[in-house]
N, C-alpha and C. Protein backbone atom coordinates (compact mmCIF):
# COMPACT_ATOMS: atom_id res chain seq x y z
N UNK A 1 4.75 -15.40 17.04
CA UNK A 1 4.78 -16.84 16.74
C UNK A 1 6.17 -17.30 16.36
N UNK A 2 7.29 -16.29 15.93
CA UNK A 2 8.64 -16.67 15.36
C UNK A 2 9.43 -16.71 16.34
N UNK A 3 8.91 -16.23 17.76
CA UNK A 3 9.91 -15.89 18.85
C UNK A 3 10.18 -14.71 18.52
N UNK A 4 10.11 -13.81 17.72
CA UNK A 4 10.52 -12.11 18.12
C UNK A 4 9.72 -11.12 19.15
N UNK A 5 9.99 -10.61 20.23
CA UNK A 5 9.69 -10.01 21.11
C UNK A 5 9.52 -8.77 20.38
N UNK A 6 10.05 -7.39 19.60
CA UNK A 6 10.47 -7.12 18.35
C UNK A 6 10.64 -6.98 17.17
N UNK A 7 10.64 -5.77 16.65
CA UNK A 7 11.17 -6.32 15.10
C UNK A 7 10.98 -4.95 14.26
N UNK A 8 11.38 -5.03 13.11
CA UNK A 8 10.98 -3.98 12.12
C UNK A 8 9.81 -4.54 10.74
N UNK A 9 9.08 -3.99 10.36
CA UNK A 9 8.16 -4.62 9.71
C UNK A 9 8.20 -3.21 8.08
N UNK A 10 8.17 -3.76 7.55
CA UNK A 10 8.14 -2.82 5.81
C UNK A 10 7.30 -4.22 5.01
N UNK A 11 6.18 -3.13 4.51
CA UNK A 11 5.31 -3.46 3.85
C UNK A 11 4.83 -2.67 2.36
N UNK A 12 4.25 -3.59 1.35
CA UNK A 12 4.47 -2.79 -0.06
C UNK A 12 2.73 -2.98 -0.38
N UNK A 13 2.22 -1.55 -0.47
CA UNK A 13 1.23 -1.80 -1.12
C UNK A 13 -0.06 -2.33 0.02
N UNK A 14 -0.97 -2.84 -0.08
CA UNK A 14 -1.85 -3.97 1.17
C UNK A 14 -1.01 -4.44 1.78
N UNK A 15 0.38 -5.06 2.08
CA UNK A 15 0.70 -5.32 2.92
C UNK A 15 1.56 -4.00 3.82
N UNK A 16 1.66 -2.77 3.58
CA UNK A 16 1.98 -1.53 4.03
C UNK A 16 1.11 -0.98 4.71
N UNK A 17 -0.73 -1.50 4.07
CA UNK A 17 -1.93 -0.89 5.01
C UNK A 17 -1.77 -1.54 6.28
N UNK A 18 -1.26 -3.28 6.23
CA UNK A 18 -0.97 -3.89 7.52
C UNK A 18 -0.31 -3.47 8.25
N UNK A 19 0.94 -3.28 7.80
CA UNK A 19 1.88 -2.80 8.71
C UNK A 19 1.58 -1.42 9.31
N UNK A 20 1.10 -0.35 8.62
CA UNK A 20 0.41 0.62 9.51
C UNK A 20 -0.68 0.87 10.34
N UNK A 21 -1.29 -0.68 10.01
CA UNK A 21 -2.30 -0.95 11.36
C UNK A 21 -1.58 -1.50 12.64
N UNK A 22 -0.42 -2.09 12.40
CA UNK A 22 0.37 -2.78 12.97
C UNK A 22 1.18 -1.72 14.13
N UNK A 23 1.63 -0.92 13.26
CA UNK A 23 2.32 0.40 13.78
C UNK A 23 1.69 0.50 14.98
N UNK A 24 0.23 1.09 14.82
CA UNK A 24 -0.99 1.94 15.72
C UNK A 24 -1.03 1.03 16.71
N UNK A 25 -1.16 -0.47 16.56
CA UNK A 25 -1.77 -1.41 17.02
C UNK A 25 -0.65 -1.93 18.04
N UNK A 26 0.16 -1.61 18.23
CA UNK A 26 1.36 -2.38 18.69
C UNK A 26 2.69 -1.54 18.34
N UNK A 27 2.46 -0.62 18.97
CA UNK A 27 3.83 0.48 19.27
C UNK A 27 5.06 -0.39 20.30
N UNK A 28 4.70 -1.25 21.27
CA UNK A 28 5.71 -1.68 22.05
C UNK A 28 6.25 -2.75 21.29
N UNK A 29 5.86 -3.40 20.04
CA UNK A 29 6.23 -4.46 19.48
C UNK A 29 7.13 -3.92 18.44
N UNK A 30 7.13 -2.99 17.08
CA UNK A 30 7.33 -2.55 16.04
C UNK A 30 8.54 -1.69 16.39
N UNK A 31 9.80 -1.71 16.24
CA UNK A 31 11.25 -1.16 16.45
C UNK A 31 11.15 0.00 15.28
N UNK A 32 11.02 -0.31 13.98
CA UNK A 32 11.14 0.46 12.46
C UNK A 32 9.58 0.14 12.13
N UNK A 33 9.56 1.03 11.08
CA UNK A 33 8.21 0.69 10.15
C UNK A 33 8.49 1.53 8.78
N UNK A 34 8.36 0.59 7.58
CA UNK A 34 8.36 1.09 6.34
C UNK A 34 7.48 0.67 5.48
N UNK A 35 6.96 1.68 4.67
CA UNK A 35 5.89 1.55 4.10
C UNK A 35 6.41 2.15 2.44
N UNK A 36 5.66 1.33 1.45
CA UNK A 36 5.90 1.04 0.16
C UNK A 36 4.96 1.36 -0.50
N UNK A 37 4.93 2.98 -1.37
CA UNK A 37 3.45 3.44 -1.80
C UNK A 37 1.92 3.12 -1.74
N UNK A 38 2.01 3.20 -0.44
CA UNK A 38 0.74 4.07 -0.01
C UNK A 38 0.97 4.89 1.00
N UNK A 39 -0.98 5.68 1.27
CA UNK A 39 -1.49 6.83 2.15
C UNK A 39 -2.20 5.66 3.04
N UNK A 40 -2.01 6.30 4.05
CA UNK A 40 -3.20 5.76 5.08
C UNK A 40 -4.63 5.07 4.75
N UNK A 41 -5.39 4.31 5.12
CA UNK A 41 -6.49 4.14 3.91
C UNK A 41 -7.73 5.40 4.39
N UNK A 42 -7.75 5.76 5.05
CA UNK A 42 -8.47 6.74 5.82
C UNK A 42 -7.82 8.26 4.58
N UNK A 43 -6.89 8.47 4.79
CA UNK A 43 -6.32 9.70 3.88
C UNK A 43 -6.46 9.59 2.28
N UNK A 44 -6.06 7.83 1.94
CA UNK A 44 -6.53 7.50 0.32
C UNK A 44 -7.99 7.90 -0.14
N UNK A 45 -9.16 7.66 0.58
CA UNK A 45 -10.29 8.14 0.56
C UNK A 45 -10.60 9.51 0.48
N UNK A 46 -9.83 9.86 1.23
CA UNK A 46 -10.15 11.40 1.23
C UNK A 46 -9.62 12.37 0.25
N UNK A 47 -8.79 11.74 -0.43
CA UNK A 47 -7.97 11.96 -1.59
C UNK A 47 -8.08 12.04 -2.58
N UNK A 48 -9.34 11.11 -2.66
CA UNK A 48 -9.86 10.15 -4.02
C UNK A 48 -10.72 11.06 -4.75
N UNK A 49 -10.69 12.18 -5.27
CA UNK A 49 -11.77 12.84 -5.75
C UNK A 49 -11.86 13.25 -6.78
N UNK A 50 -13.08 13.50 -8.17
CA UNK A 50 -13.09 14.33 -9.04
C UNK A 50 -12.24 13.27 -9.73
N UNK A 51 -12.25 13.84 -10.94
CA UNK A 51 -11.05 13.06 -11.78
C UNK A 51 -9.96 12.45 -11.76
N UNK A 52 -9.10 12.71 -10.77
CA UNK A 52 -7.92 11.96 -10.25
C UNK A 52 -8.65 10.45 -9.42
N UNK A 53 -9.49 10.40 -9.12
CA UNK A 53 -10.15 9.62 -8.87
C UNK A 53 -10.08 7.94 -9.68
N UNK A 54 -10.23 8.15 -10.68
CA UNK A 54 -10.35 7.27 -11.98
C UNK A 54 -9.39 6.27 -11.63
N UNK A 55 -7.92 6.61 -11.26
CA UNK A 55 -6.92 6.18 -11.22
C UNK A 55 -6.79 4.73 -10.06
N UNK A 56 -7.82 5.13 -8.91
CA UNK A 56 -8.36 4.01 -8.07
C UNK A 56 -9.63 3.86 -7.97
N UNK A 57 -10.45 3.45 -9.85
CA UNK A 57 -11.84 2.14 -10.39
C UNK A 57 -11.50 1.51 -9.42
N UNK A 58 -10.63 0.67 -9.44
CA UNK A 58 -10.71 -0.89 -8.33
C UNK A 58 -10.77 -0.64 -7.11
N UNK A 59 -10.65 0.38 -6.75
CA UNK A 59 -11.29 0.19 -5.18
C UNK A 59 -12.42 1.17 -5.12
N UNK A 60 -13.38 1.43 -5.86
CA UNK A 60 -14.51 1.95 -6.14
C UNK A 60 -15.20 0.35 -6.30
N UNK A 61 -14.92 -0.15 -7.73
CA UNK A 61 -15.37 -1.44 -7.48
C UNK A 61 -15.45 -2.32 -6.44
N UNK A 62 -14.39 -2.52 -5.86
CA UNK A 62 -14.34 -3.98 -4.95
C UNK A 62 -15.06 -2.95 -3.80
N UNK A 63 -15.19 -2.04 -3.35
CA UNK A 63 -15.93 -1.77 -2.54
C UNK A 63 -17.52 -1.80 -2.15
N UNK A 64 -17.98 -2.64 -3.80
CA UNK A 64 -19.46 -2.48 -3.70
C UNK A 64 -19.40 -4.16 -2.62
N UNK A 65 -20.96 -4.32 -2.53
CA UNK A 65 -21.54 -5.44 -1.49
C UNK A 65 -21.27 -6.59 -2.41
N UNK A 66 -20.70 -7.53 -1.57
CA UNK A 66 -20.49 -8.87 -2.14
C UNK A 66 -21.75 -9.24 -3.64
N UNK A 67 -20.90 -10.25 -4.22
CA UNK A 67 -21.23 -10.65 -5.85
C UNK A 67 -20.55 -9.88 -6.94
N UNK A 68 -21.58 -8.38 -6.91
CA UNK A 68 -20.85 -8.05 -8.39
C UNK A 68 -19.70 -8.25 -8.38
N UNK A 69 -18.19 -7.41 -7.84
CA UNK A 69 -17.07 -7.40 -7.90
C UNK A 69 -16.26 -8.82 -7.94
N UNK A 70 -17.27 -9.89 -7.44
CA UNK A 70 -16.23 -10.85 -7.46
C UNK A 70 -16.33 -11.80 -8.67
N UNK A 71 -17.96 -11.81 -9.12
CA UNK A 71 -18.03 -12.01 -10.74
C UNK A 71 -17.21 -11.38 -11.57
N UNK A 72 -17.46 -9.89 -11.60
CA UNK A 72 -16.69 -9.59 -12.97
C UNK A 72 -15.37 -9.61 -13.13
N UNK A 73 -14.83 -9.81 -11.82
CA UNK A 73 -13.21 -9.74 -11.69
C UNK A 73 -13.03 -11.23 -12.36
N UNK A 74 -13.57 -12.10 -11.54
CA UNK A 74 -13.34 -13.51 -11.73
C UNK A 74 -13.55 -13.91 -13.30
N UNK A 75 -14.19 -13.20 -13.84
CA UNK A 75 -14.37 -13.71 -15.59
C UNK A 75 -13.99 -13.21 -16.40
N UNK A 76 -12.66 -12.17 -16.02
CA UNK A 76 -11.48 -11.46 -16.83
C UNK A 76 -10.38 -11.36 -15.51
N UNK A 77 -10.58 -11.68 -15.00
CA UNK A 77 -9.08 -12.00 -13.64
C UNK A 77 -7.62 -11.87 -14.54
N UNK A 78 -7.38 -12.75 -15.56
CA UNK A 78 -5.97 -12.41 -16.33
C UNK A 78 -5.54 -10.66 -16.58
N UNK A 79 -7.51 -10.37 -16.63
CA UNK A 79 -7.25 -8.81 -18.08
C UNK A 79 -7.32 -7.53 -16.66
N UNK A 80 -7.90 -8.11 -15.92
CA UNK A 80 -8.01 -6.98 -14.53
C UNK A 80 -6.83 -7.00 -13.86
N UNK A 81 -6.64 -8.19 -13.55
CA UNK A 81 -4.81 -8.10 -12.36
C UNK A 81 -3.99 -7.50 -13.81
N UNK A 82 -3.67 -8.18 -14.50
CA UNK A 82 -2.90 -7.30 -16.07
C UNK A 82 -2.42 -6.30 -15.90
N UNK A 83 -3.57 -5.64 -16.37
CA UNK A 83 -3.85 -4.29 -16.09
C UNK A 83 -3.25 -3.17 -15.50
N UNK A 84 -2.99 -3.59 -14.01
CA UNK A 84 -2.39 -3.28 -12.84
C UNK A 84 -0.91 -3.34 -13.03
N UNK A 85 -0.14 -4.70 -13.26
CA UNK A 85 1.16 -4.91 -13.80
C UNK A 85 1.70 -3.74 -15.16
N UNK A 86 0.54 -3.79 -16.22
CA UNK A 86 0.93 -2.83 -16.58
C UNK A 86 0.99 -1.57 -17.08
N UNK A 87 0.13 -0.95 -16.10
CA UNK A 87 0.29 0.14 -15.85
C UNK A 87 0.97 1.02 -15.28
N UNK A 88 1.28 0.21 -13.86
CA UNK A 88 1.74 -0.02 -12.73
C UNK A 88 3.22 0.23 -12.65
N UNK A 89 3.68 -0.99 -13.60
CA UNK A 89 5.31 -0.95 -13.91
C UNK A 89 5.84 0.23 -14.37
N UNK A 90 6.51 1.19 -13.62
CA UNK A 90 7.84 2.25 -14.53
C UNK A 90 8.58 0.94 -15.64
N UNK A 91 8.95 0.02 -14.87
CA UNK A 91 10.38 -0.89 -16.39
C UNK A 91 9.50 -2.42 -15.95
N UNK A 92 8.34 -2.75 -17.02
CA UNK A 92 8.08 -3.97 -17.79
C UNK A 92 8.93 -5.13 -17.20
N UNK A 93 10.33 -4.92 -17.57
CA UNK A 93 11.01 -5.76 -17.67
C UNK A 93 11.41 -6.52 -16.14
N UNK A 94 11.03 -5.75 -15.42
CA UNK A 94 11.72 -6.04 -13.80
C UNK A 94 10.00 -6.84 -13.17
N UNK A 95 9.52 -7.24 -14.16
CA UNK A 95 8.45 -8.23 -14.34
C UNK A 95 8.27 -9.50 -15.30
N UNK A 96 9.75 -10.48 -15.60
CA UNK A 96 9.45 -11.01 -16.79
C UNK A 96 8.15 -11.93 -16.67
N UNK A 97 8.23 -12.30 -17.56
CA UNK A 97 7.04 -13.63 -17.79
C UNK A 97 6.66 -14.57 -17.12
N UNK A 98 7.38 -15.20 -16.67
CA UNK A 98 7.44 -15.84 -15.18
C UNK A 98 6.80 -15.39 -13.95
N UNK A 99 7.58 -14.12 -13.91
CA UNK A 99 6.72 -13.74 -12.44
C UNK A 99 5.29 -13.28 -12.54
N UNK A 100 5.16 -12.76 -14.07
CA UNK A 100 3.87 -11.99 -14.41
C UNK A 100 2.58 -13.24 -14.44
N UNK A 101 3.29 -14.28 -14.89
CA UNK A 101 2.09 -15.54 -14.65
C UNK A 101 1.91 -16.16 -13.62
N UNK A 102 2.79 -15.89 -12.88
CA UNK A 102 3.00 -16.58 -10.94
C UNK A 102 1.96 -15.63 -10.59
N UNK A 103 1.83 -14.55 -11.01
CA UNK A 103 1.38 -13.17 -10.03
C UNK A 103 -0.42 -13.09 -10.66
N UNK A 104 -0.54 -13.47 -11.64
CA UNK A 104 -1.51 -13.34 -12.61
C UNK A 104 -2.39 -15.08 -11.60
N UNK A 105 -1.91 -16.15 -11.56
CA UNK A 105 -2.15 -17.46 -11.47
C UNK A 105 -2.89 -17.24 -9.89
N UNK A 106 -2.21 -16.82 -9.28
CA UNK A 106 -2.27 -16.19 -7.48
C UNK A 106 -3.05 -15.19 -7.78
N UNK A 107 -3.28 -14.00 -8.31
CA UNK A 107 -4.71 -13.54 -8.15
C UNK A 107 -5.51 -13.85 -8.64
N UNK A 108 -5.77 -14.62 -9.24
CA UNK A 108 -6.93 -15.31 -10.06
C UNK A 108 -7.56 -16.66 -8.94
N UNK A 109 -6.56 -16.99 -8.42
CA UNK A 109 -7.13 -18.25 -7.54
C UNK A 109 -7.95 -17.34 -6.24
N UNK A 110 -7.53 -15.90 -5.76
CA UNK A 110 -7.56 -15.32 -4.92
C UNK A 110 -8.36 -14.34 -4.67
N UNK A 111 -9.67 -14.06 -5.89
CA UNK A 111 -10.02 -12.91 -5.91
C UNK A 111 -11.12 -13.19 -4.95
N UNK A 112 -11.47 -13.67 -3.96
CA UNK A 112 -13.01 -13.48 -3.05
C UNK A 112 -11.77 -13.25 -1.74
N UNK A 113 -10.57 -13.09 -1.66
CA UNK A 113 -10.16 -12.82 -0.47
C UNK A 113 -9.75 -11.28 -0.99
N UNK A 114 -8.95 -11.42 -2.37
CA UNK A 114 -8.60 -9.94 -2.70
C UNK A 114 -9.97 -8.87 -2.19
N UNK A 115 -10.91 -9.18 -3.04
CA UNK A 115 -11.96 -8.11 -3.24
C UNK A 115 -12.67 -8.24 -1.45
N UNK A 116 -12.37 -9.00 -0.63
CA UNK A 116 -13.21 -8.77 0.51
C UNK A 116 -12.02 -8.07 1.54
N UNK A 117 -10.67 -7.82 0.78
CA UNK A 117 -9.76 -7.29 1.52
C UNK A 117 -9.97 -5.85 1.02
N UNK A 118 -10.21 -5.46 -0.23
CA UNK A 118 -10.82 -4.00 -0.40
C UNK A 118 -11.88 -3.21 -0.28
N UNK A 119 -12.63 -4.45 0.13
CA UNK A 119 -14.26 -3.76 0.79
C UNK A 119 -13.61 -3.65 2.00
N UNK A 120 -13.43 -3.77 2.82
CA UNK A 120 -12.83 -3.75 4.71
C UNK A 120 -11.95 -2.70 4.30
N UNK A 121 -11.46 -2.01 3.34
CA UNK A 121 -10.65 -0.61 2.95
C UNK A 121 -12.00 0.78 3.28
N UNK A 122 -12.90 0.13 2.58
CA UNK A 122 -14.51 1.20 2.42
C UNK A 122 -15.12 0.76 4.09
N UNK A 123 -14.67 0.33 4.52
CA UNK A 123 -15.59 -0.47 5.99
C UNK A 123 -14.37 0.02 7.00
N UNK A 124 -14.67 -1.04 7.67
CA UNK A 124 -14.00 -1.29 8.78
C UNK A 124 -12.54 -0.49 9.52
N UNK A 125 -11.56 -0.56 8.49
CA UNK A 125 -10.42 -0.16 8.34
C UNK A 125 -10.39 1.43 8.43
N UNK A 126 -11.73 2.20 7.43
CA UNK A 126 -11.71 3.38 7.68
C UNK A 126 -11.87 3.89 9.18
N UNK A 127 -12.95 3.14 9.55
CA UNK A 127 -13.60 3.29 11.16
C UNK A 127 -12.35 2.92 11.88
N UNK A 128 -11.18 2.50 11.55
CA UNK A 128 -9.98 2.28 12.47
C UNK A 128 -9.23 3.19 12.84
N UNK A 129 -9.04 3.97 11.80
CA UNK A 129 -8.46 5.12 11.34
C UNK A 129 -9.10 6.13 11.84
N UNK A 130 -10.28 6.27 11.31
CA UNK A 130 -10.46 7.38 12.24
C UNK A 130 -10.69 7.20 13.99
N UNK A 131 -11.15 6.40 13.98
CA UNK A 131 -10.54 6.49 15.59
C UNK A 131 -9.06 6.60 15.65
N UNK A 132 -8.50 6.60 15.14
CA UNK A 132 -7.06 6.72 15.76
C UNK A 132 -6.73 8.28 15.52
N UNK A 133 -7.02 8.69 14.51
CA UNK A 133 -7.45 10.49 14.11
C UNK A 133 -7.81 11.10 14.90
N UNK A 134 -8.82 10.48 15.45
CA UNK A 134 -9.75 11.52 16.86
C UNK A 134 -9.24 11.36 17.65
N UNK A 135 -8.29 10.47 18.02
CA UNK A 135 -7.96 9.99 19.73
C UNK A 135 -6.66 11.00 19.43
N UNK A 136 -5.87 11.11 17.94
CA UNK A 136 -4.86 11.73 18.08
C UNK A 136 -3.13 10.91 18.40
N UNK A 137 -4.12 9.48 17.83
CA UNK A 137 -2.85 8.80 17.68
C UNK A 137 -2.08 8.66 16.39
N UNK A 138 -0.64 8.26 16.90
CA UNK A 138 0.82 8.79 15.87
C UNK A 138 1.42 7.27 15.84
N UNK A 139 1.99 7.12 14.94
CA UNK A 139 3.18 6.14 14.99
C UNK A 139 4.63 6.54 16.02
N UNK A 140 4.55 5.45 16.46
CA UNK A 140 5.53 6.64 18.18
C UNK A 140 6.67 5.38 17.17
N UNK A 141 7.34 4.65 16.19
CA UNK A 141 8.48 4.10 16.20
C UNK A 141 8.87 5.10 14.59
N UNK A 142 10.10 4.72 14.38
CA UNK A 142 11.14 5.56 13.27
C UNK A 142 10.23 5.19 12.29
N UNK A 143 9.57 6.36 10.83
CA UNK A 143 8.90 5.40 9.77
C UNK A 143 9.67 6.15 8.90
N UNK A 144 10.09 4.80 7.72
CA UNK A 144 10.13 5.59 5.73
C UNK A 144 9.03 5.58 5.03
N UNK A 145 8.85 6.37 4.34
CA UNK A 145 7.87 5.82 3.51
C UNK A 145 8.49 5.94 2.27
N UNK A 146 8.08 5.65 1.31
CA UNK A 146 9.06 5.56 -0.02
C UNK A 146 7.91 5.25 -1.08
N UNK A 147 7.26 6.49 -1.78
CA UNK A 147 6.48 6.50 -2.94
C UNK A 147 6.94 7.22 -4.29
N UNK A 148 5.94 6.69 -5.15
CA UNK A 148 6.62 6.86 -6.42
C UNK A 148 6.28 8.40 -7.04
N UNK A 149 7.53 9.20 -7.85
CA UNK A 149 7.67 10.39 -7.72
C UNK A 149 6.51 10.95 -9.03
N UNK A 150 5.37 11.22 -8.28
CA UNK A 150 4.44 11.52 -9.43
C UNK A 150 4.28 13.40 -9.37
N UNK A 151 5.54 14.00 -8.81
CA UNK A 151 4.85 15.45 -9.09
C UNK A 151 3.44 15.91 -8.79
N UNK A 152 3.55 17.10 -9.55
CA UNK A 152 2.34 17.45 -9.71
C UNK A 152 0.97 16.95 -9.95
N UNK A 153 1.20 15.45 -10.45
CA UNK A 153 0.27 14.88 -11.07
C UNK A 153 -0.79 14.41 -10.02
N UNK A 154 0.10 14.08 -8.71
CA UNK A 154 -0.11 13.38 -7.52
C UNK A 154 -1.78 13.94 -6.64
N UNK A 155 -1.27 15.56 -6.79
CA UNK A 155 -2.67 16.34 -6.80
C UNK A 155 -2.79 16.58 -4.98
N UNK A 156 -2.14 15.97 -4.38
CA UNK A 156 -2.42 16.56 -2.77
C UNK A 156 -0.28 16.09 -2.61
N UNK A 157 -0.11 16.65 -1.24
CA UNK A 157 0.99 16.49 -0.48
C UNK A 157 0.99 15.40 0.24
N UNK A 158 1.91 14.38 -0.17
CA UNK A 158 2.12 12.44 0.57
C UNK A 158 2.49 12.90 2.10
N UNK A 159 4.03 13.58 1.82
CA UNK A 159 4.61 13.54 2.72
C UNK A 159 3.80 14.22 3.27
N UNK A 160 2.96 15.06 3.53
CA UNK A 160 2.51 16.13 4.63
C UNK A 160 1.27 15.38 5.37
N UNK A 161 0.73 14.42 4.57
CA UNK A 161 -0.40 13.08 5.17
C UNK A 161 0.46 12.56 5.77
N UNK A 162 1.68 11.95 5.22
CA UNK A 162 2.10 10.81 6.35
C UNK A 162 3.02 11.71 7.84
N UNK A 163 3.06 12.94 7.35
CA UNK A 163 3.84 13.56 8.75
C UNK A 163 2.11 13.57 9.89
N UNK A 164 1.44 13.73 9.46
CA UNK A 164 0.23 14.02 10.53
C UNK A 164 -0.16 12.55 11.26
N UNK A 165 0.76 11.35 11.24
CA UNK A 165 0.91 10.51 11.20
C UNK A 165 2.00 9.77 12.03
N UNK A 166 2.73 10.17 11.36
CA UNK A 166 4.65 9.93 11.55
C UNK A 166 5.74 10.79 12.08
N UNK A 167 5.55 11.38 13.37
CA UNK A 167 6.52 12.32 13.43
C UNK A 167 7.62 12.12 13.55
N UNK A 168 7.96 11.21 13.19
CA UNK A 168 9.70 10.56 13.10
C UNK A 168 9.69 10.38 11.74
N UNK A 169 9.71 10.73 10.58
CA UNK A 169 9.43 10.43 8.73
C UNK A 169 10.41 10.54 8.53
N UNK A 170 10.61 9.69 7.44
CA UNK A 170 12.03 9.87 6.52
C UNK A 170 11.12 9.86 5.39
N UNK A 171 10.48 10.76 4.51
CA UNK A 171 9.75 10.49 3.20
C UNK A 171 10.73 10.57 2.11
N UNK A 172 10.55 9.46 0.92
CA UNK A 172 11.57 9.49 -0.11
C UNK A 172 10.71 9.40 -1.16
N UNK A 173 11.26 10.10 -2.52
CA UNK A 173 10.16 9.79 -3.37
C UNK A 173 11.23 8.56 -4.52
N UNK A 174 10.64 7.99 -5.26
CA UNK A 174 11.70 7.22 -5.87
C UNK A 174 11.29 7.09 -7.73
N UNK A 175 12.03 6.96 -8.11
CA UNK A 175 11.56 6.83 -9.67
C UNK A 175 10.90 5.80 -10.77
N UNK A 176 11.48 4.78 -9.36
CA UNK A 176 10.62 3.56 -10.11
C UNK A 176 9.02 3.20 -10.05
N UNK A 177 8.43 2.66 -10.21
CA UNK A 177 6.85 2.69 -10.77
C UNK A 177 6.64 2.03 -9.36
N UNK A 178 5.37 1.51 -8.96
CA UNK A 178 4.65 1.06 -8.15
C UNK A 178 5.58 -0.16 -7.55
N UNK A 179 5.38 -0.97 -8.47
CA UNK A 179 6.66 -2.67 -7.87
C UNK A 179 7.81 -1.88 -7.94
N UNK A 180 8.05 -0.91 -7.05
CA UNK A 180 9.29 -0.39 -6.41
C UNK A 180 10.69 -1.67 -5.89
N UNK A 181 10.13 -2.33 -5.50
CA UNK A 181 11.36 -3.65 -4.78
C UNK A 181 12.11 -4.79 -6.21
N UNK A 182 10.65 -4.60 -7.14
CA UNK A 182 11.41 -5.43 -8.07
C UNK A 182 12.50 -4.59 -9.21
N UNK A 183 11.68 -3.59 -9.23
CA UNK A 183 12.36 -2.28 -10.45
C UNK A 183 13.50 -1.18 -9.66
N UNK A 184 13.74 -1.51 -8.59
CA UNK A 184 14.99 -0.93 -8.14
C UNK A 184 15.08 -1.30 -6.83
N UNK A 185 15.73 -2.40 -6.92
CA UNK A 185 16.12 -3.19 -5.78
C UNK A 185 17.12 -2.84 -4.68
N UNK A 186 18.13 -2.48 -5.41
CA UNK A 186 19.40 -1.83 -4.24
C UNK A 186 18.91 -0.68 -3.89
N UNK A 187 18.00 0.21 -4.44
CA UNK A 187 17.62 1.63 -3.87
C UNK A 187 16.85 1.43 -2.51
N UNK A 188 15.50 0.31 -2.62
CA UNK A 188 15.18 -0.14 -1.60
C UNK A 188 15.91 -0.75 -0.85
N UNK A 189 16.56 -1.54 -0.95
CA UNK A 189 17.75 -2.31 -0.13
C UNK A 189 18.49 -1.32 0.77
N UNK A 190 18.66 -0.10 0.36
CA UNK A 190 19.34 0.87 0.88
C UNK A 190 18.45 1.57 1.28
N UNK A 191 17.44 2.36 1.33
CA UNK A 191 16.52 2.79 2.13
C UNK A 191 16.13 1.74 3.04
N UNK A 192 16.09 0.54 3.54
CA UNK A 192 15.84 -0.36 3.99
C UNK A 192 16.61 -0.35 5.28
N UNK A 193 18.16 -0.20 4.65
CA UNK A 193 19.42 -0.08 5.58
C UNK A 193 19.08 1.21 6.82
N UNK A 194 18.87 2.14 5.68
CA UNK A 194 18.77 3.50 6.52
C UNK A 194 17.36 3.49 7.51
N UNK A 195 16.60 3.01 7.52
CA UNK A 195 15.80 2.68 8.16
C UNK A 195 16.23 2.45 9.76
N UNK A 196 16.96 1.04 9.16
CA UNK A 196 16.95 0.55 10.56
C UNK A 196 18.58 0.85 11.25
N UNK A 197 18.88 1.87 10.60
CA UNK A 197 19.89 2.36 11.56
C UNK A 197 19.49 3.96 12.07
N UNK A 198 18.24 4.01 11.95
CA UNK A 198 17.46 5.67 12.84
C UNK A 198 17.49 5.05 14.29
């Protein structure tokens, strides 16, 4: 629609699940592809187990059948998106007040699109994925991925999911918390660079 024939696409978070549908979906279109902590949603699932589990409630929740999830979100929306911010954040601060109520204001107006965008995570999206698993399809353009350096804690191998995936990877792990772009900006800026000069 912009006139690009082209292009490189980096995505953070849900908009990273896009862009790696995007990838699959349109190899002759996508030049680069970078992706901003996450797994595949097909591999997040499979991941999700036992006690480490806990860590993604909200997409256990929003995955149940329309109502509950969008009530209870909607009648603590400030204390649920919150939550996320701060937990989420390695440095608080690369979130002041401002953005935290812009961000807080926008999911609160937003939660019957949020929560029907994380049920289609438990649905649809999986069934995408795995067809693309079975058929044995790859991301055929250059990908980074760039997640946050949780060690041991992490409990499976990122990079070794996204190589079964990506056989062109540049995997980086980085130190800043989840809002990676706001809490270390030139690092991304520069993985960004390196990207699109593969």
């Amino acid at each position: 629609a912009l006139g690009h024939e082209r292009f490189a696409l980096v995505g953070h978070d849900r908009g990273a699940l896009v862009a790696f549908r995007a990838g699959l979906d349109h190899p002759e279109t996508l030049m680069h592809l970078g992706i901003l902590d996450v797994v595949p949603t097909l591999d997040m699932w499979n991941v999700l187990q036992g006690v480490p589990a806990a860590v993604g409630y909200h997409l256990f929740l929003m995955a149940q059948p329309p109502g509950l999830p969008e009530t209870l979100i909607s009648n603590s929306a400030d204390v649920f998106f919150g939550s996320f911010l701060d937990a989420w954040a390695g440095d608080r601060a690369a979130l002041p007040e401002p953005v935290r109520s812009a961000y807080l204001r926008a999911a609160s107006a937003a939660v019957p699109s949020i929560v029907a965008d994380y049920r289609a995570s438990a649905g649809i999206d999986i069934a995408h994925d795995q067809a693309d698993q079975d058929a044995g399809s790859q991301l055929a353009m250059p990908v980074t991925v760039v997640q946050q350096d949780w060690g041991a804690r992490l409990g499976y191998d990122a990079a070794s999911v996204w190589r079964a995936w990506a056989p062109d990877l540049d995997h980086r792990l980085t130190g800043a918390g989840h809002f990676m772009a706001e809490e270390a900006p030139d690092e991304i800026t520069e993985v960004i660079r390196d990207l699109l000069l593969r």
